[in-house]
Each structure stands twice: as structure tokens, then as C-alpha cells.
Protein backbone atom coordinates (compact mmCIF):
# COMPACT_ATOMS: atom_id res chain seq x y z
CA UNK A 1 -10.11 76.00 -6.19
CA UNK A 2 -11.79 75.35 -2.89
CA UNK A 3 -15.63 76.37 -2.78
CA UNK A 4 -16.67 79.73 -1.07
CA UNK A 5 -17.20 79.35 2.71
CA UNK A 6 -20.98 79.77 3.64
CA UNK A 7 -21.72 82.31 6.58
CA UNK A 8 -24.95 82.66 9.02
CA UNK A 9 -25.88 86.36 8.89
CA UNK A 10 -28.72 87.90 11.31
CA UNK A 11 -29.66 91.27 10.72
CA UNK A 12 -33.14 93.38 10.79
CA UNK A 13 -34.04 93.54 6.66
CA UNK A 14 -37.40 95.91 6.21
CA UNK A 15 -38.22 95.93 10.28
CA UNK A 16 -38.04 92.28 10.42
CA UNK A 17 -35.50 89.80 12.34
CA UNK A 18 -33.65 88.34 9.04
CA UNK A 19 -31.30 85.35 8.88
CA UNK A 20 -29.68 84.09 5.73
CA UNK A 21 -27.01 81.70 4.67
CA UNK A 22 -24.41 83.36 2.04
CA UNK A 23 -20.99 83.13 0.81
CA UNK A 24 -18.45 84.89 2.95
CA UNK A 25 -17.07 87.03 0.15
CA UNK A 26 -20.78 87.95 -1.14
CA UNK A 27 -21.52 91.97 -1.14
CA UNK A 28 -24.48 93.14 0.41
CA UNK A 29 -26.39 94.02 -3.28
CA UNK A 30 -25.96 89.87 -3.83
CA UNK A 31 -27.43 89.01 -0.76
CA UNK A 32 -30.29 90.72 -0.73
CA UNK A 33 -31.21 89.82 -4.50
CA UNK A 34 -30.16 86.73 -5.34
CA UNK A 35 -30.12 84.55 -1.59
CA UNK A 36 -33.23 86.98 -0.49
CA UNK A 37 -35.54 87.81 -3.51
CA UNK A 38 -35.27 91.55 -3.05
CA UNK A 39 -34.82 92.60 -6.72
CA UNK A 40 -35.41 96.33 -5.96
CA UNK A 41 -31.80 96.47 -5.62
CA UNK A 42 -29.72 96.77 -8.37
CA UNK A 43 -26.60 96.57 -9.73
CA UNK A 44 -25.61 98.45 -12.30
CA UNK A 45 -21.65 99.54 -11.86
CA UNK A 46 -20.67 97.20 -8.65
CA UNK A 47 -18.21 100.04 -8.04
CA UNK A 48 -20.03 102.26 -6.47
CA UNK A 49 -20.63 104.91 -9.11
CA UNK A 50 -24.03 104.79 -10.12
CA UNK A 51 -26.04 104.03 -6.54
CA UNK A 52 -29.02 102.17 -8.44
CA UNK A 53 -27.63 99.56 -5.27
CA UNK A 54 -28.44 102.11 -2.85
CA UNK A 55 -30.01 100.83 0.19
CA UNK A 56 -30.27 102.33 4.01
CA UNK A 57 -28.29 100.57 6.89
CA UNK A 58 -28.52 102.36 10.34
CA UNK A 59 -30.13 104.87 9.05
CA UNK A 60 -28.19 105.94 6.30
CA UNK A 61 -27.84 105.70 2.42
CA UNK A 62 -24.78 103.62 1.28
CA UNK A 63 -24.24 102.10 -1.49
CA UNK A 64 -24.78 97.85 -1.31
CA UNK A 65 -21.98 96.94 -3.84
CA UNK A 66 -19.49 98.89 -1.61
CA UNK A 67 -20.74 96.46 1.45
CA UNK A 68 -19.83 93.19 2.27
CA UNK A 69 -22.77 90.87 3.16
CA UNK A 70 -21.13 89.97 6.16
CA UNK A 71 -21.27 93.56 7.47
CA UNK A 72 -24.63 93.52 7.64
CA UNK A 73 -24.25 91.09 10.73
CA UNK A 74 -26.50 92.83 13.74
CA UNK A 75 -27.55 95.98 11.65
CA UNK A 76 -30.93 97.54 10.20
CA UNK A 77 -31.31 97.47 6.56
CA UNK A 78 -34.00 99.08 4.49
CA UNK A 79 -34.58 98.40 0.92
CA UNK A 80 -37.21 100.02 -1.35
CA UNK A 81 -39.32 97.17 -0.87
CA UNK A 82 -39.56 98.26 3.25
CA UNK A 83 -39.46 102.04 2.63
CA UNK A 84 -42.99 102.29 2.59
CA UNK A 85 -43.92 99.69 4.97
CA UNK A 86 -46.45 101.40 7.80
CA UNK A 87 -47.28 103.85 5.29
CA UNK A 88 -50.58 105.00 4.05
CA UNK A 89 -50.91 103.25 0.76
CA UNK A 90 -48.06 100.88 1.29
CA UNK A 91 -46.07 104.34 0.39
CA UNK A 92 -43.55 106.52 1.68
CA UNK A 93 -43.80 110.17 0.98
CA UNK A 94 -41.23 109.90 -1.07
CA UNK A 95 -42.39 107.17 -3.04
CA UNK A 96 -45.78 108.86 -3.52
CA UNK A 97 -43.95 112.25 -5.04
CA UNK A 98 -41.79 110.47 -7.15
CA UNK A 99 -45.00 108.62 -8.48
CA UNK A 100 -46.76 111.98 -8.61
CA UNK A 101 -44.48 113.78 -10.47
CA UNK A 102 -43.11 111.12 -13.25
CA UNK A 103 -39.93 111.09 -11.46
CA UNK A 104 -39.75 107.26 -12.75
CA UNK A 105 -39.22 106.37 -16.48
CA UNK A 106 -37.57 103.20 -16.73
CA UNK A 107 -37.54 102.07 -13.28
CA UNK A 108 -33.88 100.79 -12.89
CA UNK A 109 -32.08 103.58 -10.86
CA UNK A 110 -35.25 104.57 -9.50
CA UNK A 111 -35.36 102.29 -6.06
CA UNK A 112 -31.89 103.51 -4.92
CA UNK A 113 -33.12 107.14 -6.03
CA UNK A 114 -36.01 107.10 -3.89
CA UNK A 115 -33.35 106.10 -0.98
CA UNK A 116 -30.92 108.31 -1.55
CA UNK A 117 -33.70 111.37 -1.85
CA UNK A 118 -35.37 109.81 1.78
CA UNK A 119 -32.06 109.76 3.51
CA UNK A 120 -31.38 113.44 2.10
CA UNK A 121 -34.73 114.73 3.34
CA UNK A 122 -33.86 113.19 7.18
CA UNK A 123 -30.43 115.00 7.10
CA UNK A 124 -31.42 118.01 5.48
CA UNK A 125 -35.37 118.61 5.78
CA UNK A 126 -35.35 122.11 4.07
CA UNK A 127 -32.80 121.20 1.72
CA UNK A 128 -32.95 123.76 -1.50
CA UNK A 129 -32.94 122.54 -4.75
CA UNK A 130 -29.24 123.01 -5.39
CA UNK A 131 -28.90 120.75 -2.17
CA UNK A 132 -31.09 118.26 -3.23
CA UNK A 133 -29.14 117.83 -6.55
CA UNK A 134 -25.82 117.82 -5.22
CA UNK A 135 -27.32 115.09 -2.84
CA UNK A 136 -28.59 112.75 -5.68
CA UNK A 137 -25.90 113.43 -7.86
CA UNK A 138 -23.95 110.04 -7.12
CA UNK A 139 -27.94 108.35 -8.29
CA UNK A 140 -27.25 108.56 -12.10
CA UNK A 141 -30.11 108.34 -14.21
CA UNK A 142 -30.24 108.08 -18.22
CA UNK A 143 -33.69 108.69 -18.29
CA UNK A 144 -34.95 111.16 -16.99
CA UNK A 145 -32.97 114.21 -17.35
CA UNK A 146 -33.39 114.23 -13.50
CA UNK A 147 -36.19 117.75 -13.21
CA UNK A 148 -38.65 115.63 -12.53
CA UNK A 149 -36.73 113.61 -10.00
CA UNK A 150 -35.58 116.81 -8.13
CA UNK A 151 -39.51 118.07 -8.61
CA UNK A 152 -40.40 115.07 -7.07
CA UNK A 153 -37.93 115.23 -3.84
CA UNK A 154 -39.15 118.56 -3.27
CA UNK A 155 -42.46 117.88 -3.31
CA UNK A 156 -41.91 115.00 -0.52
CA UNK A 157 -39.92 117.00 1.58
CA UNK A 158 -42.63 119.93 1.60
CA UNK A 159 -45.00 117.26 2.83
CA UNK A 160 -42.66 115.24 5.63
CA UNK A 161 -41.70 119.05 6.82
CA UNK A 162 -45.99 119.52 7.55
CA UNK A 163 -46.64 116.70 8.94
CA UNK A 164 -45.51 115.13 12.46
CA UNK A 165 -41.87 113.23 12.53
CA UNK A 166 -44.19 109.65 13.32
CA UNK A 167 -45.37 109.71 9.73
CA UNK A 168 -42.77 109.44 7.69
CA UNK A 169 -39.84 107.92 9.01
């Protein structure tokens, strides 16, 4: 069996210029733990059920373990550890709420929760709770019994909806 072929990636990771040698077959979720120390990603179904891998590229939520590394070439990826960069606190809004309202138990689905709920409050800012859970539903969470997660979006999204655009994006 021959060894994997290493690839040169460069891509923005967390608002800065990022460039990382990987395996050509590697998924995104791989990358950015194991070659890049980013262990806020997780992996908990690698088929793209559970969305503890969730991470935002261009703008929007996808799920890592669905991505090959090598589509990451040229694009913009957030992880939780860059949500809250240029935030008060170190914190997004989001973050803050979910802290707030003990929308975290164990911790494991939470960074791709927190994601999925910031990319859900961009698309739809006055999103009702019915919304809201629909939206999270592919986040699964065995912990929480998700009120306090949905509590917790809808607190953030009260606060990003008062306060100007340039604060919370």
C-alpha cells in the first residue's frame, strides 16, 4: 500500500492567512484537529449526523466530516475557537448566552452548537423558537434536553437584533 500523498493547503482559519501540510484524502474535521491543534471540533459520527464537527466556511454552517480538507483550499473557515475573536470578552453573543443560560453540560456537541445557532441567527435574525429548533435539530445533544440550548439562542439573537450589525458578526 503506497503512503497517502501530502497536499499544501492555504486558506483563512479564524481571520488569519493559514497554511498546512495534510494528507490528500484527510476531511476537513482531521485537519483542523489533529495537523492544526483546534480540538473544538469534534467528531462524533464522521457521517454527518450529529454536527458536534460543525464549523463555518464562507459564511455558513457545514458540517467538517462531510468536507474534504482539500476543499478548504482559498476559503474562510471559522471554528469555535475564532467565533469570538474581536469580541468583548473574547466572546461572541452567542457564546455568552449559551454560558448564561447553562446551555453547556458536557461540552462535546456544544462548539458545533454554538455554530450552528450563530449561522441560524445571520440567516434568520427573528427566528421563533420553533425555527430555532428545527435549525439545531441536526446538533444532537444527550445532555441537555436542549431548553436551555434553545433559551440560550434566543437570548443571543434578542441581543445581536439591538445592537449594530459591526458587533457581532
Amino acid at each position: 500500500m503506497k503512503p497517502p500523498i501530502p497536499i499544501e493547503l492555504r486558506f483563512e482559519l479564524n481571520g488569519e492567512p493559514t497554511t498546512v501540510r495534510c494528507a490528500a484524502q484527510a476531511m476537513l474535521h482531521e485537519v483542523l484537529r489533529l495537523d492544526l491543534s483546534l480540538t473544538g471540533t469534534k467528531e462524533g459520527c464522521g457521517e454527518g449526523e450529529c454536527g458536534a464537527c460543525t464549523v463555518i466556511m464562507d459564511g455558513e454552517a457545514v458540517n467538517s466530516c462531510l468536507v474534504m480538507a482539500a476543499q478548504a483550499e482559498g476559503r474562510k473557515i471559522t471554528t469555535i475557537e475564532g467565533l469570538g475573536l474581536g469580541h468583548q470578552d473574547g466572546l461572541h453573543p452567542v457564546q455568552a448566552a449559551f454560558i448564561e443560560t447553562g446551555g453547556v453540560q458536557c461540552g462535546f456537541c456544544i462548539p458545533g452548537m454554538v455554530l450552528q445557532a450563530a449561522d441560524t441567527i445571520r440567516r434568520i435574525p427573528d427566528a421563533d423558537r420553533a425555527t430555532i429548533r428545527r435549525e439545531v435539530a441536526g446538533n444532537l445533544c444527550r445532555c441537555t434536553g436542549y431548553t436551555k440550548i434553545l433559551d440560550a439562542v434566543e437570548l443571543a439573537a434578542l441581543r445581536m437584533r439591538a445592537a449594530p450589525a459591526a458587533e457581532w458578526t
